[in-house]
PDB file of N, CA and C in Angstrom:
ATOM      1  N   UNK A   1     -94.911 -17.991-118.933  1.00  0.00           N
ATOM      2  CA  UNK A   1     -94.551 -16.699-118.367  1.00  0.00           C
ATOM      3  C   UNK A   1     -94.724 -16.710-116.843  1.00  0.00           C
ATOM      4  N   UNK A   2     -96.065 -17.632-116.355  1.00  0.00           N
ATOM      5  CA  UNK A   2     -95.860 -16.974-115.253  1.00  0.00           C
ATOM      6  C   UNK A   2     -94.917 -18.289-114.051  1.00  0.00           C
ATOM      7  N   UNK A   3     -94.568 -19.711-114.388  1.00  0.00           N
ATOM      8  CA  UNK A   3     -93.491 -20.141-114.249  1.00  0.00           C
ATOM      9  C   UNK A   3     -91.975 -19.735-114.041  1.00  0.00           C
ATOM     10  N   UNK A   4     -92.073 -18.710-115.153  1.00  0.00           N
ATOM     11  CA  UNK A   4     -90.721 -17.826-115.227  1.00  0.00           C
ATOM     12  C   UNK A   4     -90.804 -16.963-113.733  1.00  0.00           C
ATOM     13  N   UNK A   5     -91.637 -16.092-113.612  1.00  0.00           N
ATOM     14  CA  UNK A   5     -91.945 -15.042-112.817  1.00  0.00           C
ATOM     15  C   UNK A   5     -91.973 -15.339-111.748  1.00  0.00           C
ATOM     16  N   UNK A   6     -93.038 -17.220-111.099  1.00  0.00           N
ATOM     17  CA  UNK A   6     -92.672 -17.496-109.763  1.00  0.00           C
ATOM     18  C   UNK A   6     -91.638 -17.920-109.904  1.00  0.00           C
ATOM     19  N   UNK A   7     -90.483 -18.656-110.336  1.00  0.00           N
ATOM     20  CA  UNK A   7     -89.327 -19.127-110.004  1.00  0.00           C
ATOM     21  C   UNK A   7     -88.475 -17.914-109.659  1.00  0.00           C
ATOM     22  N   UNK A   8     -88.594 -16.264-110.184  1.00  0.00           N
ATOM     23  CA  UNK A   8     -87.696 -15.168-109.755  1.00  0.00           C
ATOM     24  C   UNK A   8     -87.787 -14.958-108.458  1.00  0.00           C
ATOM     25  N   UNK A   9     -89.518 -14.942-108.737  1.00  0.00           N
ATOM     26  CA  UNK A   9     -89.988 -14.409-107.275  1.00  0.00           C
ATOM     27  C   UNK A   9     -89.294 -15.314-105.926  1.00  0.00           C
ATOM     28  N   UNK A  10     -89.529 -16.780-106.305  1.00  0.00           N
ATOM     29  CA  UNK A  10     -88.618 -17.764-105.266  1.00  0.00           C
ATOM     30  C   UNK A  10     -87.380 -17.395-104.876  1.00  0.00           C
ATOM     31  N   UNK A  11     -86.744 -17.473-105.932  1.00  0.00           N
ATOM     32  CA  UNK A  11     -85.432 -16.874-105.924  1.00  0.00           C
ATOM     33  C   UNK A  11     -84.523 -15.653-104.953  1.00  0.00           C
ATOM     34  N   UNK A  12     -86.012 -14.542-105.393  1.00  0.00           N
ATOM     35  CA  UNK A  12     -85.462 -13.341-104.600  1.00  0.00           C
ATOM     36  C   UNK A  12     -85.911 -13.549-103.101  1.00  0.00           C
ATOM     37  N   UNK A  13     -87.101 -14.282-102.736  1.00  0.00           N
ATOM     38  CA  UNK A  13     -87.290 -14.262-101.663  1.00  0.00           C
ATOM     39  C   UNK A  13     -86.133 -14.820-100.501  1.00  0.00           C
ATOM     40  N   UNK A  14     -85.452 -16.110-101.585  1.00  0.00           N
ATOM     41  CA  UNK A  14     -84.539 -16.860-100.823  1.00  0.00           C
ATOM     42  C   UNK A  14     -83.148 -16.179-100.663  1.00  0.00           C
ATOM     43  N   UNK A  15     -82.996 -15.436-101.319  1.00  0.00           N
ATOM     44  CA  UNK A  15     -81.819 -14.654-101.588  1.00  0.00           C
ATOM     45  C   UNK A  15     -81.604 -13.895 -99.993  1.00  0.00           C
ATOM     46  N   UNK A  16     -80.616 -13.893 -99.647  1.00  0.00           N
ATOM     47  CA  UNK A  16     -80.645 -13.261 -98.135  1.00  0.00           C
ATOM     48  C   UNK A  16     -79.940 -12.111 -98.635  1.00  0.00           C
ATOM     49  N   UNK A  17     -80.261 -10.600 -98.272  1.00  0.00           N
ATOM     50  CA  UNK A  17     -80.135  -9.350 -98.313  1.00  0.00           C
ATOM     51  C   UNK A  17     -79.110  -8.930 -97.477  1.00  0.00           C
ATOM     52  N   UNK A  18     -77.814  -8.517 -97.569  1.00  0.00           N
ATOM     53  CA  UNK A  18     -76.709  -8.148 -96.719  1.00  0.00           C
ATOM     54  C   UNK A  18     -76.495  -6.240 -97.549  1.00  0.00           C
ATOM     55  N   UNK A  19     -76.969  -5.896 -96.506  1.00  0.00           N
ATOM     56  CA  UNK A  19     -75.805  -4.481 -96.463  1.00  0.00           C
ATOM     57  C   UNK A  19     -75.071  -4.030 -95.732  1.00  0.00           C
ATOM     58  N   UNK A  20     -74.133  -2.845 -96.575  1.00  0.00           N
ATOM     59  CA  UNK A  20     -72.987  -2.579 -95.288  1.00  0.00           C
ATOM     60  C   UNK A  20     -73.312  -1.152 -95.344  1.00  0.00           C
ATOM     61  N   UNK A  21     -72.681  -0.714 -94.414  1.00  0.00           N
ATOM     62  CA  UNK A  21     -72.824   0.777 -93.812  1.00  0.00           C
ATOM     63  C   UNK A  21     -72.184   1.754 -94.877  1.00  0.00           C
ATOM     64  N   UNK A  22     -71.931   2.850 -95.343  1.00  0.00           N
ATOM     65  CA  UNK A  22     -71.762   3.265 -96.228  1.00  0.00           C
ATOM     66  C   UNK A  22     -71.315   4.606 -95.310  1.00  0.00           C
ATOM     67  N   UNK A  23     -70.221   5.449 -95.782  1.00  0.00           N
ATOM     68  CA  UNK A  23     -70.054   6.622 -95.323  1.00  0.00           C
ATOM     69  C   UNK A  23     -69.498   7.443 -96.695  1.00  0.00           C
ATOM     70  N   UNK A  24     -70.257   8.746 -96.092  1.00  0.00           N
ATOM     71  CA  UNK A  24     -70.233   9.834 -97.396  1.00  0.00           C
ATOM     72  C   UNK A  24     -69.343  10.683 -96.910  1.00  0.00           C
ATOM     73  N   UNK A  25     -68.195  11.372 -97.458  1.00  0.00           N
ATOM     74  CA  UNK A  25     -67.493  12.437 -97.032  1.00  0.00           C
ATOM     75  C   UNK A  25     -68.005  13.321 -98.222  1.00  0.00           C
ATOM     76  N   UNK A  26     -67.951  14.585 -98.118  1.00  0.00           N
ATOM     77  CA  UNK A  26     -68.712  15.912 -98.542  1.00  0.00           C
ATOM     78  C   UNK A  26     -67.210  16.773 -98.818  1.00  0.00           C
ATOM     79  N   UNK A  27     -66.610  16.513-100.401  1.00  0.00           N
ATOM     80  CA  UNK A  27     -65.704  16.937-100.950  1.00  0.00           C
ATOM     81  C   UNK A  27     -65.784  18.563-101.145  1.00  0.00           C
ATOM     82  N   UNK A  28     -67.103  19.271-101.321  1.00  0.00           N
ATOM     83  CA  UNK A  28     -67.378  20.294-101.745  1.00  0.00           C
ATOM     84  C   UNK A  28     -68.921  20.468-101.386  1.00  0.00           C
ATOM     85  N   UNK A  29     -69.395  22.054-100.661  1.00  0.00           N
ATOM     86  CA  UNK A  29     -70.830  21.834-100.256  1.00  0.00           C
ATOM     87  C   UNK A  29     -70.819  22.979-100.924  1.00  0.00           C
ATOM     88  N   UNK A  30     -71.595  23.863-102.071  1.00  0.00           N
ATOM     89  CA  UNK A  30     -72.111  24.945-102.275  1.00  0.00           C
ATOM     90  C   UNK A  30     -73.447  25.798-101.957  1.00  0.00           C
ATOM     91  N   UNK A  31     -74.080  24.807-101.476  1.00  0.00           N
ATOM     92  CA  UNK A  31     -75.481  25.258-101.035  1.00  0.00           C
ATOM     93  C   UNK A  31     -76.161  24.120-101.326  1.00  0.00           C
ATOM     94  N   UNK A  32     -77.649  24.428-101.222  1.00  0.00           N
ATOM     95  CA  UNK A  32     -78.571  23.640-101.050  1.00  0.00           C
ATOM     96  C   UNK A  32     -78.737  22.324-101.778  1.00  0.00           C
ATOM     97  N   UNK A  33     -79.445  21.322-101.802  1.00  0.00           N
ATOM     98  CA  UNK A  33     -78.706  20.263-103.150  1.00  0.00           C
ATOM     99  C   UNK A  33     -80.104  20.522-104.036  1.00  0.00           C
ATOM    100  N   UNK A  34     -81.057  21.296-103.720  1.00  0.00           N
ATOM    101  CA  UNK A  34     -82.596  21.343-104.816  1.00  0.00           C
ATOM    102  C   UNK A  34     -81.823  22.218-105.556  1.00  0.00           C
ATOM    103  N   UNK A  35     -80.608  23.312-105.501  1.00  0.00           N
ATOM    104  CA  UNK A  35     -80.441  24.180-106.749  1.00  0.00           C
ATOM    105  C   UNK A  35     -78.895  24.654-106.799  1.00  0.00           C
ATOM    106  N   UNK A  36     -78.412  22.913-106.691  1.00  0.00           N
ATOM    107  CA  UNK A  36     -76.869  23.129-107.001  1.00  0.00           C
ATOM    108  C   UNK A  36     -77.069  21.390-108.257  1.00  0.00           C
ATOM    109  N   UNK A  37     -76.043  21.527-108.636  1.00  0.00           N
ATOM    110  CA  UNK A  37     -75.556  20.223-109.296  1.00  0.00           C
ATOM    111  C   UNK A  37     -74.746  18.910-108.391  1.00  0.00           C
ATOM    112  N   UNK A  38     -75.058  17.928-108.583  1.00  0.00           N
ATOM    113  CA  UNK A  38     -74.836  17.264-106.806  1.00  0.00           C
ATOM    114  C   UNK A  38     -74.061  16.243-107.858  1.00  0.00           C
ATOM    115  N   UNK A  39     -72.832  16.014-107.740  1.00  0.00           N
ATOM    116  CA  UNK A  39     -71.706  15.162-108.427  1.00  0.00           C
ATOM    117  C   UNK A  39     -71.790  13.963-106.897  1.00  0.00           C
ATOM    118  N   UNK A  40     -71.525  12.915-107.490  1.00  0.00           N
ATOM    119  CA  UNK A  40     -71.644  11.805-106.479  1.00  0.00           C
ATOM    120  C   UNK A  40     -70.227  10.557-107.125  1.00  0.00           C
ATOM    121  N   UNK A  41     -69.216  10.147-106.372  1.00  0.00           N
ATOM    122  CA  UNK A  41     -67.932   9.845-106.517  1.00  0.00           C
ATOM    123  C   UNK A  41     -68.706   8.268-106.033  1.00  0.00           C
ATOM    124  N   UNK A  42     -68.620   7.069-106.909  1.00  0.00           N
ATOM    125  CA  UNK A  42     -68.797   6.167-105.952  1.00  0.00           C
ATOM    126  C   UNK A  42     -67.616   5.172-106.219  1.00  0.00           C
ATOM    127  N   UNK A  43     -66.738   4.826-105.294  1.00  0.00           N
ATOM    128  CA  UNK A  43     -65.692   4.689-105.145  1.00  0.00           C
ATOM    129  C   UNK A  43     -65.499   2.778-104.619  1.00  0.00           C
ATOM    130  N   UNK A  44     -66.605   2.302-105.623  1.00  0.00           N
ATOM    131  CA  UNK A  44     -66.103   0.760-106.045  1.00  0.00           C
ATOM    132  C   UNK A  44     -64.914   0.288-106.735  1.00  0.00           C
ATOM    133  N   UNK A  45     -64.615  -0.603-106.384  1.00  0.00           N
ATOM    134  CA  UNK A  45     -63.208  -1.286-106.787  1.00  0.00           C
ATOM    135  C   UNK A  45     -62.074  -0.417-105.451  1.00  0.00           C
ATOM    136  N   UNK A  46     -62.386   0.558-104.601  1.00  0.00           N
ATOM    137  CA  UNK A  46     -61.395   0.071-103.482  1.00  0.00           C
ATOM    138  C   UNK A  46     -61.949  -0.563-102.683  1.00  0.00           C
ATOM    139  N   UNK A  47     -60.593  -1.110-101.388  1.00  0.00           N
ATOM    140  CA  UNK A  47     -60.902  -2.328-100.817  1.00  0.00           C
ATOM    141  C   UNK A  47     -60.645  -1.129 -99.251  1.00  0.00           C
ATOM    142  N   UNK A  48     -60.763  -1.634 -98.212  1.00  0.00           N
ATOM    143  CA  UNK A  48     -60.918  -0.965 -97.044  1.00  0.00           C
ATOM    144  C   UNK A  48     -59.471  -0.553 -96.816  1.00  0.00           C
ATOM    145  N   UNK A  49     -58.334  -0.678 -97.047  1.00  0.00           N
ATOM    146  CA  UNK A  49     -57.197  -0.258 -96.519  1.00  0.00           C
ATOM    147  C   UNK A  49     -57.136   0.990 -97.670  1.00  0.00           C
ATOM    148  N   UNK A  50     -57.690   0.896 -99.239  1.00  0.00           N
ATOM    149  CA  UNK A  50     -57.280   2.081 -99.984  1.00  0.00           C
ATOM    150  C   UNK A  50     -58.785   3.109 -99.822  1.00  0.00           C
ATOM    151  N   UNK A  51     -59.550   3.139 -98.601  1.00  0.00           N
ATOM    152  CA  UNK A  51     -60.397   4.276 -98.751  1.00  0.00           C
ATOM    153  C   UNK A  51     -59.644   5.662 -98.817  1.00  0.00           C
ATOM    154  N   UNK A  52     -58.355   5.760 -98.011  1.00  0.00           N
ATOM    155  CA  UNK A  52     -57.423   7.177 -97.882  1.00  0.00           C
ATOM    156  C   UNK A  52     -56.963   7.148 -99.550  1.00  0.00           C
ATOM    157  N   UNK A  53     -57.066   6.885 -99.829  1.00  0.00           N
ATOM    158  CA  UNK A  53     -56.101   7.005-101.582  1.00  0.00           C
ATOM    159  C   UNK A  53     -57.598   7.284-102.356  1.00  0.00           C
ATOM    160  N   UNK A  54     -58.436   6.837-102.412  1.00  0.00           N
ATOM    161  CA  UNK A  54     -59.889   6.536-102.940  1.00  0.00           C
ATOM    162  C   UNK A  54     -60.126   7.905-102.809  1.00  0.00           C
ATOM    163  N   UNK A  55     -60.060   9.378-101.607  1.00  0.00           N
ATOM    164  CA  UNK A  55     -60.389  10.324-101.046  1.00  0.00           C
ATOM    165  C   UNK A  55     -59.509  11.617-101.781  1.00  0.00           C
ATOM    166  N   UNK A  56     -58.184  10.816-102.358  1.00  0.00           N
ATOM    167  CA  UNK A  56     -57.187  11.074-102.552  1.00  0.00           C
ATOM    168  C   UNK A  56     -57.704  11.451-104.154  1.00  0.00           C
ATOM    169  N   UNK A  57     -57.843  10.146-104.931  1.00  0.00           N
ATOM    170  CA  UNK A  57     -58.074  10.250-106.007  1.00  0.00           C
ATOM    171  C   UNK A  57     -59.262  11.260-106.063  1.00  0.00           C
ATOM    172  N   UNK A  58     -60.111  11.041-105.781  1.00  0.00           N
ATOM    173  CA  UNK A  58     -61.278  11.946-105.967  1.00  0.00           C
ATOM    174  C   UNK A  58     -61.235  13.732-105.901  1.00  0.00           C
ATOM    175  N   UNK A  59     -60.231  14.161-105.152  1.00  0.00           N
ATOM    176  CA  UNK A  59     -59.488  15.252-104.846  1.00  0.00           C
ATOM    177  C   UNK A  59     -59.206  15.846-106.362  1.00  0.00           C
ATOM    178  N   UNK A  60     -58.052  14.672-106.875  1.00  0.00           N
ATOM    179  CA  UNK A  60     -57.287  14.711-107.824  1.00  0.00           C
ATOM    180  C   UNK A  60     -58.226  15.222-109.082  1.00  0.00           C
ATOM    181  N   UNK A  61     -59.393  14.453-109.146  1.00  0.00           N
ATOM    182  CA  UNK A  61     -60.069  14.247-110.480  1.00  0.00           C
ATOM    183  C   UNK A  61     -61.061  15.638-110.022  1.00  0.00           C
ATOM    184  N   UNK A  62     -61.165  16.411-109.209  1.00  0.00           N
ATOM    185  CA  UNK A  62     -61.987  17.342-109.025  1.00  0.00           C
ATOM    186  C   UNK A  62     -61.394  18.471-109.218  1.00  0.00           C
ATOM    187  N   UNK A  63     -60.045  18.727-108.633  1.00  0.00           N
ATOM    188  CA  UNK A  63     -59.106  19.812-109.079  1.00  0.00           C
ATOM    189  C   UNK A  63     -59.325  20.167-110.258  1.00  0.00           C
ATOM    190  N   UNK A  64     -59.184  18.632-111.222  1.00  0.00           N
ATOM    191  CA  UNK A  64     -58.550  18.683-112.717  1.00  0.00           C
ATOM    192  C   UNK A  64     -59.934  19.116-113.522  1.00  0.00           C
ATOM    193  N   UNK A  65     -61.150  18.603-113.174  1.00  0.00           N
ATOM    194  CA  UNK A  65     -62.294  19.102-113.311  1.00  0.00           C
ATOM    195  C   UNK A  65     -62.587  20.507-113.661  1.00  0.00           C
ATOM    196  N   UNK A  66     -61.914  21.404-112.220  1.00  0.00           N
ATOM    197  CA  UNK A  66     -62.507  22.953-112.560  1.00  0.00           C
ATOM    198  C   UNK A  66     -61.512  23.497-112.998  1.00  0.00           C
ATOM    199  N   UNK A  67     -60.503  23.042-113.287  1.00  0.00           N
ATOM    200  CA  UNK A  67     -59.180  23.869-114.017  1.00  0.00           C
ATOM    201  C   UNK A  67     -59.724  24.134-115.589  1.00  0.00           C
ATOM    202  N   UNK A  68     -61.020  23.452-116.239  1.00  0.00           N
ATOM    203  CA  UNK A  68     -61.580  23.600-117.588  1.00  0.00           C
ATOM    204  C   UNK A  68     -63.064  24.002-118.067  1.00  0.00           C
ATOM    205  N   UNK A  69     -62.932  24.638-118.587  1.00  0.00           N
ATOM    206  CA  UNK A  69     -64.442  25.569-119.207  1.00  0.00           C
ATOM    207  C   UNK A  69     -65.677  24.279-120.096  1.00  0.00           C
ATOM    208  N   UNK A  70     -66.325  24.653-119.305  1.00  0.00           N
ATOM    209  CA  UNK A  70     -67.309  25.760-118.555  1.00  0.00           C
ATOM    210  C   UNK A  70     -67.241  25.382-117.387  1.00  0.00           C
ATOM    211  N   UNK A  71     -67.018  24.311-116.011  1.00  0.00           N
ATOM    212  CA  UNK A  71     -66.686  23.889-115.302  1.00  0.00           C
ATOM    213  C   UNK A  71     -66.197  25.106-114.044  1.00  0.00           C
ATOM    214  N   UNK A  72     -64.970  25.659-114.809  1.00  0.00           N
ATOM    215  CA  UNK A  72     -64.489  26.358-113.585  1.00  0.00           C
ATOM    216  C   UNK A  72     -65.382  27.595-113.522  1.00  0.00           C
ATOM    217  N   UNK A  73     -65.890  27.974-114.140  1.00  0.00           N
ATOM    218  CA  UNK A  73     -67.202  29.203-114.527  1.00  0.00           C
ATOM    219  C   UNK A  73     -68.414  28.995-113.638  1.00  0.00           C
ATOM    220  N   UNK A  74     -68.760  27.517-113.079  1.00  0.00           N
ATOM    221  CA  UNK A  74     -69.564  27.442-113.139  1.00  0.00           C
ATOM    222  C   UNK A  74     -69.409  25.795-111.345  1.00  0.00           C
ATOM    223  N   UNK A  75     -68.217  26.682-111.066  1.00  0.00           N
ATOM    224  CA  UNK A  75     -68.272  25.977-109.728  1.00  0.00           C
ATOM    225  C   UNK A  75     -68.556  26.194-108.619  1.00  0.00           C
ATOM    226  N   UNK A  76     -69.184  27.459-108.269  1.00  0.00           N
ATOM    227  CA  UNK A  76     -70.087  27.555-106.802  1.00  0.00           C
ATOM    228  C   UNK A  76     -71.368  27.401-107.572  1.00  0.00           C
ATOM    229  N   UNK A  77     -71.937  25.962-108.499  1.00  0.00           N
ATOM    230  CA  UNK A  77     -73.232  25.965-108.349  1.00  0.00           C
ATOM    231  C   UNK A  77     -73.064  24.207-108.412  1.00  0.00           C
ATOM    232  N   UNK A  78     -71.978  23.372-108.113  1.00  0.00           N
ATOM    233  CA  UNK A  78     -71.785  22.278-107.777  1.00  0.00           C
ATOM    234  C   UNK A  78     -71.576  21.932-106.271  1.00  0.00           C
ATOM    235  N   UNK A  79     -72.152  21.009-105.590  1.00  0.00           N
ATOM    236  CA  UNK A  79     -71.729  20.162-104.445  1.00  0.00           C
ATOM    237  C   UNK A  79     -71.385  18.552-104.929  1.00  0.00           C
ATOM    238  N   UNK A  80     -70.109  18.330-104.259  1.00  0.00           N
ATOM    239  CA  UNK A  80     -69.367  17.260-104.698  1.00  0.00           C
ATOM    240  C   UNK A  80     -69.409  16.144-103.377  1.00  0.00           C
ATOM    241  N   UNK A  81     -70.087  14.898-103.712  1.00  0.00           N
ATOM    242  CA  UNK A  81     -69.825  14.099-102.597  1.00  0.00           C
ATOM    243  C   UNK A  81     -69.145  12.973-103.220  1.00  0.00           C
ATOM    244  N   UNK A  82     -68.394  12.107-101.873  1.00  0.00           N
ATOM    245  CA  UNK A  82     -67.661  10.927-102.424  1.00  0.00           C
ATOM    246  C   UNK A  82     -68.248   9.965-101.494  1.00  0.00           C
ATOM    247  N   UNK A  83     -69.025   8.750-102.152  1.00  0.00           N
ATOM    248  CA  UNK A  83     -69.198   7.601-100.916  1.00  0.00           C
ATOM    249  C   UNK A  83     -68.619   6.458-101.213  1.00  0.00           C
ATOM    250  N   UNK A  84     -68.033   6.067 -99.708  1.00  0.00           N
ATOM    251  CA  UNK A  84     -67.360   4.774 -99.310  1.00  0.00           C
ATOM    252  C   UNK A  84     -67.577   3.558 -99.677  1.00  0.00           C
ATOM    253  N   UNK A  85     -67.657   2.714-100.777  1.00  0.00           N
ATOM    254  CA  UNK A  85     -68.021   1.789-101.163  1.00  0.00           C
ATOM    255  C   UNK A  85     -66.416   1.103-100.713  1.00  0.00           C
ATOM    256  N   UNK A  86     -66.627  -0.293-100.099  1.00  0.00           N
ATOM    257  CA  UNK A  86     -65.959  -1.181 -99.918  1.00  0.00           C
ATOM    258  C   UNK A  86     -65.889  -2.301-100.738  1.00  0.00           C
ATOM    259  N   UNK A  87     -64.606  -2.688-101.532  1.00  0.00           N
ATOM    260  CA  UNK A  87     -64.647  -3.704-102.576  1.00  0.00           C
ATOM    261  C   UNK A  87     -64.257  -5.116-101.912  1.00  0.00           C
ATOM    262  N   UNK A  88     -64.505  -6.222-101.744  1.00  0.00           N
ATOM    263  CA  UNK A  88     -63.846  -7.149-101.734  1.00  0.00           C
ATOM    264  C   UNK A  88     -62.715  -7.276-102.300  1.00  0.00           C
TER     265      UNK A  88
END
């Protein structure tokens, strides 16, 4: 077991850590986020030229969202964000 555990530990140490910058656009703000419902869009699998379509879609699927019960009843107690995930 603990063979197993240092070889992860090696592993992760060697592993070099890359992140990228991330941007959130704010589809819908209703108030505060401690006493709204906070929907979060994460928008993997586009690649950097389809973030405008990605913004697009998310639009799409939110419309279609409150057009149905209990949903549309119950949509100034949602804030809707979408973040920028970049796909290879």
């Amino acid at each position: 077991m603990t063979r197993v555990f240092s070889y992860w530990l090696v592993l992760l140490a060697c592993t070099p850590l890359v992140s990228q910058p991330i941007s959130v656009d704010t589809i819908r703000w209703a108030g505060s986020e401690d006493d709204r419902i906070n929907l979060v869009f994460l928008g993997d699998g586009y690649q950097e030229s389809e973030l405008d379509k990605y913004i697009t879609d998310v639009h799409k699927v939110v419309d279609h969202f409150f057009t149905e019960s209990p949903f549309k009843e119950y949509k100034p107690y949602f804030n809707i964000l979408a973040i920028k995930v970049v796909s290879r």
